[in-house]
PDB file of N, CA and C in Angstrom:
ATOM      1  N   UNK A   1     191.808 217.157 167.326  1.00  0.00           N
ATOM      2  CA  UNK A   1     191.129 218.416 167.094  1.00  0.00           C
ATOM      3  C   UNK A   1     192.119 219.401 166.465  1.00  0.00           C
ATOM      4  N   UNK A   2     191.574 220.214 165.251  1.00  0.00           N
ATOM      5  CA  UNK A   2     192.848 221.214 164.697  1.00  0.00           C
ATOM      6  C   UNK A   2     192.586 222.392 165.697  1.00  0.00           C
ATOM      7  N   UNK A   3     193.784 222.900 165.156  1.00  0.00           N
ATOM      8  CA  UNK A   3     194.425 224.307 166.537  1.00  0.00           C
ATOM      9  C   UNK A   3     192.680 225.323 166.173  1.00  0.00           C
ATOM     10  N   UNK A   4     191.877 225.130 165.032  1.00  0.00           N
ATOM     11  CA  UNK A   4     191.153 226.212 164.968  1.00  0.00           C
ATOM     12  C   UNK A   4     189.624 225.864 165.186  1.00  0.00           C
ATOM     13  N   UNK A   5     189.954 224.794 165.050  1.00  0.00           N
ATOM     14  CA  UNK A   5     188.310 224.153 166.351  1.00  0.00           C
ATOM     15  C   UNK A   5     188.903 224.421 167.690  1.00  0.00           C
ATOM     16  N   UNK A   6     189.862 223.834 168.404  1.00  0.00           N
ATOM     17  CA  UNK A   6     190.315 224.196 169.126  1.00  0.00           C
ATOM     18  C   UNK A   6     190.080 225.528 170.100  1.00  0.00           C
ATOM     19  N   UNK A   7     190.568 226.461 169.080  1.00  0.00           N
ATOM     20  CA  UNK A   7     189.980 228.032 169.742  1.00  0.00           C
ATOM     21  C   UNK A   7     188.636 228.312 169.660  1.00  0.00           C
ATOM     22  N   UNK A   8     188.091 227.856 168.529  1.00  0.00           N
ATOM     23  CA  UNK A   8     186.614 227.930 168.724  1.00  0.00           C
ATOM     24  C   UNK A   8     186.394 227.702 169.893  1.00  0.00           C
ATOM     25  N   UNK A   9     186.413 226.544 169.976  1.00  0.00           N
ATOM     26  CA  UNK A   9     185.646 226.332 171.311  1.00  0.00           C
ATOM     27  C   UNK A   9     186.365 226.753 172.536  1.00  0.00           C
ATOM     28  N   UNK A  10     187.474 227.619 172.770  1.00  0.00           N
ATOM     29  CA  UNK A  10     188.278 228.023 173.554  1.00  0.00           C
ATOM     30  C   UNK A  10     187.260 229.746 173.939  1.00  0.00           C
ATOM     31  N   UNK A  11     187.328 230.340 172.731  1.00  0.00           N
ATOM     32  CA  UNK A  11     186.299 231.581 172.877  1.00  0.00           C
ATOM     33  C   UNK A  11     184.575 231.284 172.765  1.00  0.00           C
ATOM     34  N   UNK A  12     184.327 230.110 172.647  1.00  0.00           N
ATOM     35  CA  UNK A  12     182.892 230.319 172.776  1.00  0.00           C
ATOM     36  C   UNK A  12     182.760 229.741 174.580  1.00  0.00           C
ATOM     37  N   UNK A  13     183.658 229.468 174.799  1.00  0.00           N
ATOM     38  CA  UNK A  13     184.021 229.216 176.335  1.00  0.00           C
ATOM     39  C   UNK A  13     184.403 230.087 177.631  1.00  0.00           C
ATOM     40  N   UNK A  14     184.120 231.650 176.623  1.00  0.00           N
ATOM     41  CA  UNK A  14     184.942 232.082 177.698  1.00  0.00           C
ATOM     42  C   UNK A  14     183.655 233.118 178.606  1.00  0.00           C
ATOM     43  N   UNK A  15     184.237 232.835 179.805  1.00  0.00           N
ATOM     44  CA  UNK A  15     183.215 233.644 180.767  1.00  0.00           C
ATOM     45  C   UNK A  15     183.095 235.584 180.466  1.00  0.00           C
ATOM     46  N   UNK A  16     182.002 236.236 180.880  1.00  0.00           N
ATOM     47  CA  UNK A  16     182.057 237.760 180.825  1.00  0.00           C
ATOM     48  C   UNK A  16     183.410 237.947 180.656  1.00  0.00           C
ATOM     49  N   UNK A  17     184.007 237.883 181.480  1.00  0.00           N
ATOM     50  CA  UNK A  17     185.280 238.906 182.320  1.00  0.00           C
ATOM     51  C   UNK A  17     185.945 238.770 181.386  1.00  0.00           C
ATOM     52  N   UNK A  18     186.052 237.445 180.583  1.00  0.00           N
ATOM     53  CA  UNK A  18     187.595 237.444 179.119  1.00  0.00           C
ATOM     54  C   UNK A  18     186.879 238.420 177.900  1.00  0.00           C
ATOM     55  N   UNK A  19     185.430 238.387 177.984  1.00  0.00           N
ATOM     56  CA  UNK A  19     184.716 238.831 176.532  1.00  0.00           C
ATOM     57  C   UNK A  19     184.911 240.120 176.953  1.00  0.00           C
ATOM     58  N   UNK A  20     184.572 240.559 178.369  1.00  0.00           N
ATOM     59  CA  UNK A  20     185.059 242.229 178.526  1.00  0.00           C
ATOM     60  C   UNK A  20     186.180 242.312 178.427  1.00  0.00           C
ATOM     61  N   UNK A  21     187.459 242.073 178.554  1.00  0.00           N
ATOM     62  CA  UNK A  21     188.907 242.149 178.823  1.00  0.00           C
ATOM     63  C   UNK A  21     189.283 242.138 177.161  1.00  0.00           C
ATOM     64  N   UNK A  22     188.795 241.037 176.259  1.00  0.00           N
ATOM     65  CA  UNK A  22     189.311 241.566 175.367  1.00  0.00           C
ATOM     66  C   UNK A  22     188.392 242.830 173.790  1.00  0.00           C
ATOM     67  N   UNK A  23     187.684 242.744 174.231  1.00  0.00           N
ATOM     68  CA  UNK A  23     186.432 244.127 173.934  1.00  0.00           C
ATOM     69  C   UNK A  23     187.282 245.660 174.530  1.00  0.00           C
ATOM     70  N   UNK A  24     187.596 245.534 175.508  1.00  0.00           N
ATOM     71  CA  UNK A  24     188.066 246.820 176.068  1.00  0.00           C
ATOM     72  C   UNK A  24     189.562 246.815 175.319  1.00  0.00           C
ATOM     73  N   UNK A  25     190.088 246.065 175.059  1.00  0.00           N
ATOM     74  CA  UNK A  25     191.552 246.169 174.718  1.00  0.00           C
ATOM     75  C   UNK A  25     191.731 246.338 173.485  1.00  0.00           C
ATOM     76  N   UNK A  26     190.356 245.951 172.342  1.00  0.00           N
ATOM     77  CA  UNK A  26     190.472 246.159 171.035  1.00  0.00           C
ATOM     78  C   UNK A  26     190.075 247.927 170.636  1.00  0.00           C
ATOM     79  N   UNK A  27     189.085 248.025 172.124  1.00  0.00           N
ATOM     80  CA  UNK A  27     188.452 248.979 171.767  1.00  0.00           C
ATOM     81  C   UNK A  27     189.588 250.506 172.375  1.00  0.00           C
ATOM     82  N   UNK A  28     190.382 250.013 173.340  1.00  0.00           N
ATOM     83  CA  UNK A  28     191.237 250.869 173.592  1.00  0.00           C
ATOM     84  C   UNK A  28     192.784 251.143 172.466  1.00  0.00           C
ATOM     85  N   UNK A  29     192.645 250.072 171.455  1.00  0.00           N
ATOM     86  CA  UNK A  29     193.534 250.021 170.600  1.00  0.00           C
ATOM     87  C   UNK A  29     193.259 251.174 169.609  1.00  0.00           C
ATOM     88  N   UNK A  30     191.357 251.188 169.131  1.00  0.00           N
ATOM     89  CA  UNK A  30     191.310 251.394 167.761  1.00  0.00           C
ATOM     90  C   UNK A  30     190.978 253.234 168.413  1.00  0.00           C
ATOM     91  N   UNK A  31     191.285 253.751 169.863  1.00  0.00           N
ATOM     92  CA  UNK A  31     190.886 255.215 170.405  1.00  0.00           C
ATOM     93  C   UNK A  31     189.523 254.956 170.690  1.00  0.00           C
ATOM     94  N   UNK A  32     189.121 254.034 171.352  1.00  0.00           N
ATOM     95  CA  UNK A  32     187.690 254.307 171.534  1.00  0.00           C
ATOM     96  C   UNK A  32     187.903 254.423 173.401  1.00  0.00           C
ATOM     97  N   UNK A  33     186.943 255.233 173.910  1.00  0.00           N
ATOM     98  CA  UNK A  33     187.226 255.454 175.381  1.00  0.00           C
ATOM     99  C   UNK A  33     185.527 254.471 175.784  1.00  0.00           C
ATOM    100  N   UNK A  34     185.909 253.743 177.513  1.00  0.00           N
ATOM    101  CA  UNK A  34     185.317 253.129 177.696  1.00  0.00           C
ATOM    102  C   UNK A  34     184.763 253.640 179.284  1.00  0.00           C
ATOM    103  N   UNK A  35     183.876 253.113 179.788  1.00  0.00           N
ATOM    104  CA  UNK A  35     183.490 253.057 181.481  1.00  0.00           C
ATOM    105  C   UNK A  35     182.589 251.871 181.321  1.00  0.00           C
ATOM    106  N   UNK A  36     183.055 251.169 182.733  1.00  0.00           N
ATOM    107  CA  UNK A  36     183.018 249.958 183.388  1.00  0.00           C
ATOM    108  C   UNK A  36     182.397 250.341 184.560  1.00  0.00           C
ATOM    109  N   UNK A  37     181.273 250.036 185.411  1.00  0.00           N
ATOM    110  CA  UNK A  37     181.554 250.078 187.198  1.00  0.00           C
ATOM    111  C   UNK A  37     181.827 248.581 187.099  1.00  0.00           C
ATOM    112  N   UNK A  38     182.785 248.848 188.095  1.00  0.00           N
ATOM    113  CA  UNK A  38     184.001 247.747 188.710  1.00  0.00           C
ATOM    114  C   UNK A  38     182.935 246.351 189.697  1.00  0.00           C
ATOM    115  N   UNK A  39     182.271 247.185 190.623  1.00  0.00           N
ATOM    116  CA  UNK A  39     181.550 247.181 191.988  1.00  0.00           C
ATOM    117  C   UNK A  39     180.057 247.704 191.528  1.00  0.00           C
ATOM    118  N   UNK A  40     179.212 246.777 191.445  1.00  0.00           N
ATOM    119  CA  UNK A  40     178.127 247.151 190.762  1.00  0.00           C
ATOM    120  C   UNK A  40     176.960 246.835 192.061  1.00  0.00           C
ATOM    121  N   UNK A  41     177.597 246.188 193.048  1.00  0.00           N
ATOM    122  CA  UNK A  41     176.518 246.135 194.824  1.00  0.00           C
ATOM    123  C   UNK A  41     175.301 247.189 194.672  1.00  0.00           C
ATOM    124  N   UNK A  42     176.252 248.411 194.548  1.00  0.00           N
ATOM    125  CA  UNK A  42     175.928 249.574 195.046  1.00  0.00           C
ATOM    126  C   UNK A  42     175.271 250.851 194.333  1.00  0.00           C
ATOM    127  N   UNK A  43     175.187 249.757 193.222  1.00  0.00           N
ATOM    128  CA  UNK A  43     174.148 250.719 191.454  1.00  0.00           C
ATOM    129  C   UNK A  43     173.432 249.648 191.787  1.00  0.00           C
ATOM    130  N   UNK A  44     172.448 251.069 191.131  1.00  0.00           N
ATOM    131  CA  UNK A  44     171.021 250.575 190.119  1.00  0.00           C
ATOM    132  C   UNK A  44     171.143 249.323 189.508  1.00  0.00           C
ATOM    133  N   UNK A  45     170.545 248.675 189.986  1.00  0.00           N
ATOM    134  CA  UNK A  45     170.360 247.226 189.038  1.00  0.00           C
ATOM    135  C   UNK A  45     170.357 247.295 187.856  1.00  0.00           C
ATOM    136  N   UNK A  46     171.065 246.647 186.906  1.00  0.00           N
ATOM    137  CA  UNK A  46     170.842 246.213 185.268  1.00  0.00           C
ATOM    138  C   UNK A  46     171.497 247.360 184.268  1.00  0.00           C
ATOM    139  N   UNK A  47     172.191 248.246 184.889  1.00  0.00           N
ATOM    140  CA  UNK A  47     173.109 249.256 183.834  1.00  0.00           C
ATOM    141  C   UNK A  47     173.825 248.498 182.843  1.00  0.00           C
ATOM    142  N   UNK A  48     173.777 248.404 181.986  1.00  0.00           N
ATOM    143  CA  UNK A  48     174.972 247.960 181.157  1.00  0.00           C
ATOM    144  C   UNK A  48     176.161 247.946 181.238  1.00  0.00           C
ATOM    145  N   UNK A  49     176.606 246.760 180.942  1.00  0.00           N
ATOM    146  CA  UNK A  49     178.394 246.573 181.311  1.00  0.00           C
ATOM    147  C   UNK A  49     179.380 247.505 180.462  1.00  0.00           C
ATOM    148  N   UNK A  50     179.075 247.624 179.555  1.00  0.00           N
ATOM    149  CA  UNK A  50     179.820 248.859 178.451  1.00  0.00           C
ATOM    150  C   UNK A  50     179.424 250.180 178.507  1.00  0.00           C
ATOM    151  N   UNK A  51     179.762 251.461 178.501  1.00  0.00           N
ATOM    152  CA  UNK A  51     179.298 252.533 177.289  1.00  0.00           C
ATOM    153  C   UNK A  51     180.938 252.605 177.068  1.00  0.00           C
ATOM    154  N   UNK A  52     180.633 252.889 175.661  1.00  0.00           N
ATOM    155  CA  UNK A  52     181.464 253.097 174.786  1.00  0.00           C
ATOM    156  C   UNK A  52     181.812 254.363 173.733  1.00  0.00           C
ATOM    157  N   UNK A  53     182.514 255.166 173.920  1.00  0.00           N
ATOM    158  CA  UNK A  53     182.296 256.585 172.933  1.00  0.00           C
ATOM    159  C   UNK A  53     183.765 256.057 172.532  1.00  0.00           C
ATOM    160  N   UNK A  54     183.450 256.593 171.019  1.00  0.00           N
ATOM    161  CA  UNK A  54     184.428 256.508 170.077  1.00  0.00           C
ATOM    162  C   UNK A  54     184.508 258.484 169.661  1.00  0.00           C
ATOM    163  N   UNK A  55     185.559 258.701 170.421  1.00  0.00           N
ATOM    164  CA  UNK A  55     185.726 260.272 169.978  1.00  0.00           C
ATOM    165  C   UNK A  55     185.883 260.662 168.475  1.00  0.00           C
ATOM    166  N   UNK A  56     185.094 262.086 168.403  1.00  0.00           N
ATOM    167  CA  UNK A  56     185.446 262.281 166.812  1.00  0.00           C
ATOM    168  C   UNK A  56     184.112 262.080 165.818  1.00  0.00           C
ATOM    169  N   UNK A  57     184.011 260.821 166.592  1.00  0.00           N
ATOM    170  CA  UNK A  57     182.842 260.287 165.781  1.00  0.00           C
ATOM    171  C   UNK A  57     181.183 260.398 166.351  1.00  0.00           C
ATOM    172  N   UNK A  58     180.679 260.907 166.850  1.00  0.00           N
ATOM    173  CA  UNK A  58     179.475 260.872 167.818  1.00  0.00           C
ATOM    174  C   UNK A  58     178.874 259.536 168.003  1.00  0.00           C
ATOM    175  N   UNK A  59     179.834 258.511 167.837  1.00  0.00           N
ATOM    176  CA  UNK A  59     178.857 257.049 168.437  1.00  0.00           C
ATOM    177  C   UNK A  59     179.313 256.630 169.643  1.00  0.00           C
ATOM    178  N   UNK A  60     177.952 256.180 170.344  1.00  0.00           N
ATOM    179  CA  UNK A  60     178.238 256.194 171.599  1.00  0.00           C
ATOM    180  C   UNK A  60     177.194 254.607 171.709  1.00  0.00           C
ATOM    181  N   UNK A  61     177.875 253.840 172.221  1.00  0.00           N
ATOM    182  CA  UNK A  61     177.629 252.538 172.330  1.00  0.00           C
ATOM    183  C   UNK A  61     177.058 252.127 173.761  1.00  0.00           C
ATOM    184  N   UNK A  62     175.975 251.248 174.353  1.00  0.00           N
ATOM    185  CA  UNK A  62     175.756 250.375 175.671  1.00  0.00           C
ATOM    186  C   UNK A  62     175.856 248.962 175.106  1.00  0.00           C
ATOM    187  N   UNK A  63     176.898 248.190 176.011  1.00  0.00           N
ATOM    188  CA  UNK A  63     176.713 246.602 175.682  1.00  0.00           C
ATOM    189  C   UNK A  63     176.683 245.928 177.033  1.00  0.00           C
ATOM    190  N   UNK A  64     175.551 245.336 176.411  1.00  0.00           N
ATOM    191  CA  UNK A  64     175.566 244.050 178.084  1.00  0.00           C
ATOM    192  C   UNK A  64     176.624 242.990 177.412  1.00  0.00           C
ATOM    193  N   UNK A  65     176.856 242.278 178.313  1.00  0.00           N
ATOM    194  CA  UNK A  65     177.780 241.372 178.020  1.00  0.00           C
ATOM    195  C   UNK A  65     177.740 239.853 178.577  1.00  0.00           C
ATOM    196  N   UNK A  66     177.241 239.402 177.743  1.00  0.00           N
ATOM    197  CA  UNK A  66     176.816 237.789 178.408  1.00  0.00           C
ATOM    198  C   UNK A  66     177.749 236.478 177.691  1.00  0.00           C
ATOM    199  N   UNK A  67     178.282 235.688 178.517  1.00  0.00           N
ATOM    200  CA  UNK A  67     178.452 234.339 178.223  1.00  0.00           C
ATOM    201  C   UNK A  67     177.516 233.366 177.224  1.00  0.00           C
ATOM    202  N   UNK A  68     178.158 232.604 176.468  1.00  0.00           N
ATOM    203  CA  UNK A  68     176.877 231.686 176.145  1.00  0.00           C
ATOM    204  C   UNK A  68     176.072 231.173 176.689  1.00  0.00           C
ATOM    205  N   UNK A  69     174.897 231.003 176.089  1.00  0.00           N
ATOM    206  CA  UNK A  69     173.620 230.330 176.803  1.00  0.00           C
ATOM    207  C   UNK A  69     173.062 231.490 178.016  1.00  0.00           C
ATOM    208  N   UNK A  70     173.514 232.167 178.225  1.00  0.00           N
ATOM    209  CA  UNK A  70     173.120 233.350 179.064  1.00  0.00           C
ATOM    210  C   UNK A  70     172.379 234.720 178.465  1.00  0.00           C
ATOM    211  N   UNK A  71     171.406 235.204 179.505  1.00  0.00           N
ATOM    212  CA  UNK A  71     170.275 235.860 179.080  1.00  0.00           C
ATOM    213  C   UNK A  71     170.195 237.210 179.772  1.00  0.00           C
ATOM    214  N   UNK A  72     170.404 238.595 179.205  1.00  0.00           N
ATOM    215  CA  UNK A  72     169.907 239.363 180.133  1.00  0.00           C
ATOM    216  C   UNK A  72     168.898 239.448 181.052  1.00  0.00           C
ATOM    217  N   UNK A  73     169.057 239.929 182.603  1.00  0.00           N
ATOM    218  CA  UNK A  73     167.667 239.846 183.435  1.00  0.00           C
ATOM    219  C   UNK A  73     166.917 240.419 183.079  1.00  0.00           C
ATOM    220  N   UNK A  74     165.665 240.636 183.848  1.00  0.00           N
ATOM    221  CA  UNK A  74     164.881 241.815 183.790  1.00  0.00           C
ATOM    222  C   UNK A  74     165.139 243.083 183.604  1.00  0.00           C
ATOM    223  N   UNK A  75     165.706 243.572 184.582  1.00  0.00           N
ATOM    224  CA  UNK A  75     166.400 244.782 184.944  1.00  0.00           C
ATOM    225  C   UNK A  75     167.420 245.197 183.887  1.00  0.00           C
ATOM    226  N   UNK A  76     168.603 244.376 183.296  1.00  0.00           N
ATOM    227  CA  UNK A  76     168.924 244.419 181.997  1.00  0.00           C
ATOM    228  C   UNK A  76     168.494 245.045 181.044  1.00  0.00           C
ATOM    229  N   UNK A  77     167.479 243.816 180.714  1.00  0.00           N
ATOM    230  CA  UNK A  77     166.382 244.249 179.529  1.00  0.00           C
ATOM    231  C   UNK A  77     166.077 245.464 179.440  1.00  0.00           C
ATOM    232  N   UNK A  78     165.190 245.812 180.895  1.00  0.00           N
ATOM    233  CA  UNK A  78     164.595 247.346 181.015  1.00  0.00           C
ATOM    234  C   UNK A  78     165.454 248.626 180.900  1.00  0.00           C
ATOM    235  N   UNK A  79     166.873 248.159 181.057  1.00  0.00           N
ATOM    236  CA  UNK A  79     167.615 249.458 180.966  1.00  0.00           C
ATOM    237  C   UNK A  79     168.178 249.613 179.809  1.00  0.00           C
ATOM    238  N   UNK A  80     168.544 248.860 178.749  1.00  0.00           N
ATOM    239  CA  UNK A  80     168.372 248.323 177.617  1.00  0.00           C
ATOM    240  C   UNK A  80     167.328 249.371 176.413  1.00  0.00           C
ATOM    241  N   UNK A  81     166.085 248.656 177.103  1.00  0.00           N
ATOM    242  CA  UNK A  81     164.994 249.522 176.406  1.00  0.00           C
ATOM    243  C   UNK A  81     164.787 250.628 176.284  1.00  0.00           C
ATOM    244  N   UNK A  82     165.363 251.216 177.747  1.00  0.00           N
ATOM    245  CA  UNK A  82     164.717 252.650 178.005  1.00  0.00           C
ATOM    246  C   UNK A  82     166.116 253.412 177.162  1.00  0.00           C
ATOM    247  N   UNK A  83     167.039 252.708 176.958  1.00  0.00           N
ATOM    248  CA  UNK A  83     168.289 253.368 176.462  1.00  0.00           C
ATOM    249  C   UNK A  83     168.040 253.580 174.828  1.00  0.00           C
ATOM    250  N   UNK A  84     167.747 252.639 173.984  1.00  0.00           N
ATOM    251  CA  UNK A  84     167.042 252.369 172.955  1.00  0.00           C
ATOM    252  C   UNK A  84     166.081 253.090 172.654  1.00  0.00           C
ATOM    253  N   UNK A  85     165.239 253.572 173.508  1.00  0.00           N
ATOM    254  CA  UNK A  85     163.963 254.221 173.427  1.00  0.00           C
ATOM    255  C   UNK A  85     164.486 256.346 173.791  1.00  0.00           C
ATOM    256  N   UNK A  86     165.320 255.925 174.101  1.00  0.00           N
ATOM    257  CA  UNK A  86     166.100 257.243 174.206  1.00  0.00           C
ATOM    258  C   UNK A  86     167.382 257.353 172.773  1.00  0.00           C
ATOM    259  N   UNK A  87     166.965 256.821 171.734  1.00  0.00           N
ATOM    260  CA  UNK A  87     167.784 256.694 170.813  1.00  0.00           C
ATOM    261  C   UNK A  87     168.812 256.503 170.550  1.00  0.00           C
ATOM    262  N   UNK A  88     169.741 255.442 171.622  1.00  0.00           N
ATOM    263  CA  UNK A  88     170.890 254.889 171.909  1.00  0.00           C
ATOM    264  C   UNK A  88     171.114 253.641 171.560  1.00  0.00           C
ATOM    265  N   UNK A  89     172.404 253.167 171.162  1.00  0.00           N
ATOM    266  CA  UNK A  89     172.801 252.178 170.612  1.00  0.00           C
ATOM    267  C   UNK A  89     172.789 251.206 171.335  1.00  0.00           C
ATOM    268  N   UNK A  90     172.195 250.188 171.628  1.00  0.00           N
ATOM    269  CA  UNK A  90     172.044 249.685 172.684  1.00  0.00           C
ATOM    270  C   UNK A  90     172.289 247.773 172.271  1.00  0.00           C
ATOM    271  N   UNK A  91     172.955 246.568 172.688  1.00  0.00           N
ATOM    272  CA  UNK A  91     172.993 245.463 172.057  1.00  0.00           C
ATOM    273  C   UNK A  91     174.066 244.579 172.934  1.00  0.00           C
ATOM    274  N   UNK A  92     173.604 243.296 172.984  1.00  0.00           N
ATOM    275  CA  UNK A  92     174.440 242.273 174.055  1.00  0.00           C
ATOM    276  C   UNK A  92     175.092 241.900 172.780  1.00  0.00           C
ATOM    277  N   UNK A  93     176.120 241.511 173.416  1.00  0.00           N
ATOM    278  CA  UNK A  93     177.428 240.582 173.175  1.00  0.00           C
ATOM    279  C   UNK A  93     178.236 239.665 173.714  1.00  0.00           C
ATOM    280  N   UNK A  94     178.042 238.691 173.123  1.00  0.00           N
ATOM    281  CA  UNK A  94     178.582 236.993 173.692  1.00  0.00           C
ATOM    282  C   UNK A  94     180.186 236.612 172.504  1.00  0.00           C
ATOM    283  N   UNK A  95     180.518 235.902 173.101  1.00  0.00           N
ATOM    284  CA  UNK A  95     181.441 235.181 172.779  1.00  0.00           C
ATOM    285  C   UNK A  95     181.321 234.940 171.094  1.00  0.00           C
ATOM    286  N   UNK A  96     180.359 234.332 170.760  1.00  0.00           N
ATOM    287  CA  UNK A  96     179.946 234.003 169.558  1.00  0.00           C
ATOM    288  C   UNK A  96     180.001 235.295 168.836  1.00  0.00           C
ATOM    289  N   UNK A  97     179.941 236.400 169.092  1.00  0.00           N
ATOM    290  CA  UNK A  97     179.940 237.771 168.067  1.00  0.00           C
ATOM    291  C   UNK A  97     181.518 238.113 168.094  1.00  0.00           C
ATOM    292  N   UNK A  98     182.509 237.858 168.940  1.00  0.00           N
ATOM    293  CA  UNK A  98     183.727 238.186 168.734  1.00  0.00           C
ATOM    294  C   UNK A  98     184.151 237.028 167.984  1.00  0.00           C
ATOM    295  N   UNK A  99     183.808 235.359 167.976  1.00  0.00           N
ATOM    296  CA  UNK A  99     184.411 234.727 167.274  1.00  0.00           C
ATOM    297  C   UNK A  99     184.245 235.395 165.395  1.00  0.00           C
ATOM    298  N   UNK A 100     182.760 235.634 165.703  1.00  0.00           N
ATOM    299  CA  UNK A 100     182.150 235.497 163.781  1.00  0.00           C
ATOM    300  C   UNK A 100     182.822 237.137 163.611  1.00  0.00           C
ATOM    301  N   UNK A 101     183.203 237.588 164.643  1.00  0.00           N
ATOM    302  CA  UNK A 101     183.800 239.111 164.132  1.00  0.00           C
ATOM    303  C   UNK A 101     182.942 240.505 164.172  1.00  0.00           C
ATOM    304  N   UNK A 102     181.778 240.328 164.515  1.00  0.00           N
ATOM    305  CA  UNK A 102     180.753 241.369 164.204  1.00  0.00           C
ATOM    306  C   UNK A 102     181.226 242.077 165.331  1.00  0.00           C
ATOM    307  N   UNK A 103     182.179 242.171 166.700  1.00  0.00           N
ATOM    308  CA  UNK A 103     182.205 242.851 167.581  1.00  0.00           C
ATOM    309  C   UNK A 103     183.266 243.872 167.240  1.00  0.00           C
ATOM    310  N   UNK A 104     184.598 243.082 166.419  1.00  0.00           N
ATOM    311  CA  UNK A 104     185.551 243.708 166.086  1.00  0.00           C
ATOM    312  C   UNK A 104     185.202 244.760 164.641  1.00  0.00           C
ATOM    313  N   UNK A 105     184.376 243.933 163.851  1.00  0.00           N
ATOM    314  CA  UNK A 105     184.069 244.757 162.608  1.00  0.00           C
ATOM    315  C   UNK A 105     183.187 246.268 163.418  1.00  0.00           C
ATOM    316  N   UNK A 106     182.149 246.143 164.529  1.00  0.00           N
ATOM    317  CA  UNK A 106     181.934 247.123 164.555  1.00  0.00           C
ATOM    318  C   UNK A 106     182.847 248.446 165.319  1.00  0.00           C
ATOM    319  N   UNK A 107     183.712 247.570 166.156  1.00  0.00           N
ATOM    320  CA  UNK A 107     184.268 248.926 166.474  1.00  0.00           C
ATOM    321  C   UNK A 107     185.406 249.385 165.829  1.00  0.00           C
ATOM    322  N   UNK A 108     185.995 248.728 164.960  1.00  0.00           N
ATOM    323  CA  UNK A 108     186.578 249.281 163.635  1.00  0.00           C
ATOM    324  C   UNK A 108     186.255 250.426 162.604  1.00  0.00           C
ATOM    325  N   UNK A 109     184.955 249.789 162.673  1.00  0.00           N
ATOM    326  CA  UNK A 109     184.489 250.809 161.213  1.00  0.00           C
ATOM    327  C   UNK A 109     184.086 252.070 161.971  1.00  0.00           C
ATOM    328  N   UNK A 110     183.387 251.728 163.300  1.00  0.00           N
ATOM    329  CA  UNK A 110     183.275 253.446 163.818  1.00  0.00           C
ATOM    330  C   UNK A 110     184.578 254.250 164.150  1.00  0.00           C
ATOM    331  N   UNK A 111     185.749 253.883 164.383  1.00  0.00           N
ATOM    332  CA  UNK A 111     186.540 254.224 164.454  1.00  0.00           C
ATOM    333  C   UNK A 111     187.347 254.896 163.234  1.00  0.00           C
ATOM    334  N   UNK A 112     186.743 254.163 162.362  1.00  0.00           N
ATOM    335  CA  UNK A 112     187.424 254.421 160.730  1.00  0.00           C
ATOM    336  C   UNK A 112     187.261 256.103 160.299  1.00  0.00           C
ATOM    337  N   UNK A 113     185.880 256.192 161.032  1.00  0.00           N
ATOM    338  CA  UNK A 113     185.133 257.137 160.843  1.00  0.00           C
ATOM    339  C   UNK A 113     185.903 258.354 161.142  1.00  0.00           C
ATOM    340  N   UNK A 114     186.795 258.779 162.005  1.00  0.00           N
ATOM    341  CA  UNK A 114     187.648 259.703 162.293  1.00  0.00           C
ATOM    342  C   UNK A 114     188.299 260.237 161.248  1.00  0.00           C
TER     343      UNK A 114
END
């Protein structure tokens, strides 16, 4: 196997916690500020794993964050919608969007924006 199939399938492998870990670290690189709840027991079901504000720029991001083959719940969905429906940026992200780049291209270019 070459070193770049290899990683392919190394990041389309990787659980939430690596796709958040390295999302937050690109996004703390390019000045974008983030909130996480850590401990989610004790919230509202289905908040989104991201918001994301990129200062400067008025974009303000929600991302669920799923593994491959994995599906937002219900509750997800619905908070999702109602966020969307409140004219917010709202969109899951898997493994597969940081490999093809669309995760990094977007928080680049909003950042550019400064």
């Amino acid at each position: 196997m070459k070193a770049a199939d290899f990683r392919r399938q190394e990041i389309l492998g990787w659980p939430e916690h690596k796709l958040q870990a390295e999302v937050i670290k690109l996004a703390q690189q390019l000045g974008w500020r983030h909130y996480h709840t850590h401990d989610s027991r004790r919230s509202v079901p289905g908040f989104p794993d991201l918001v994301m504000v990129c200062p400067g720029t008025g974009v303000l991001l929600f991302r669920e964050l799923k593994r491959e083959g994995e599906y937002p719940t219900p509750e997800q969905r619905e908070w999702l919608s109602w966020l969307e429906g409140a004219g917010q940026d709202v969109g899951v992200w898997r493994p597969r969007d940081w490999l093809d780049g669309r995760v990094q291209e977007r928080l680049r270019a909003d950042a550019s924006r400064r």
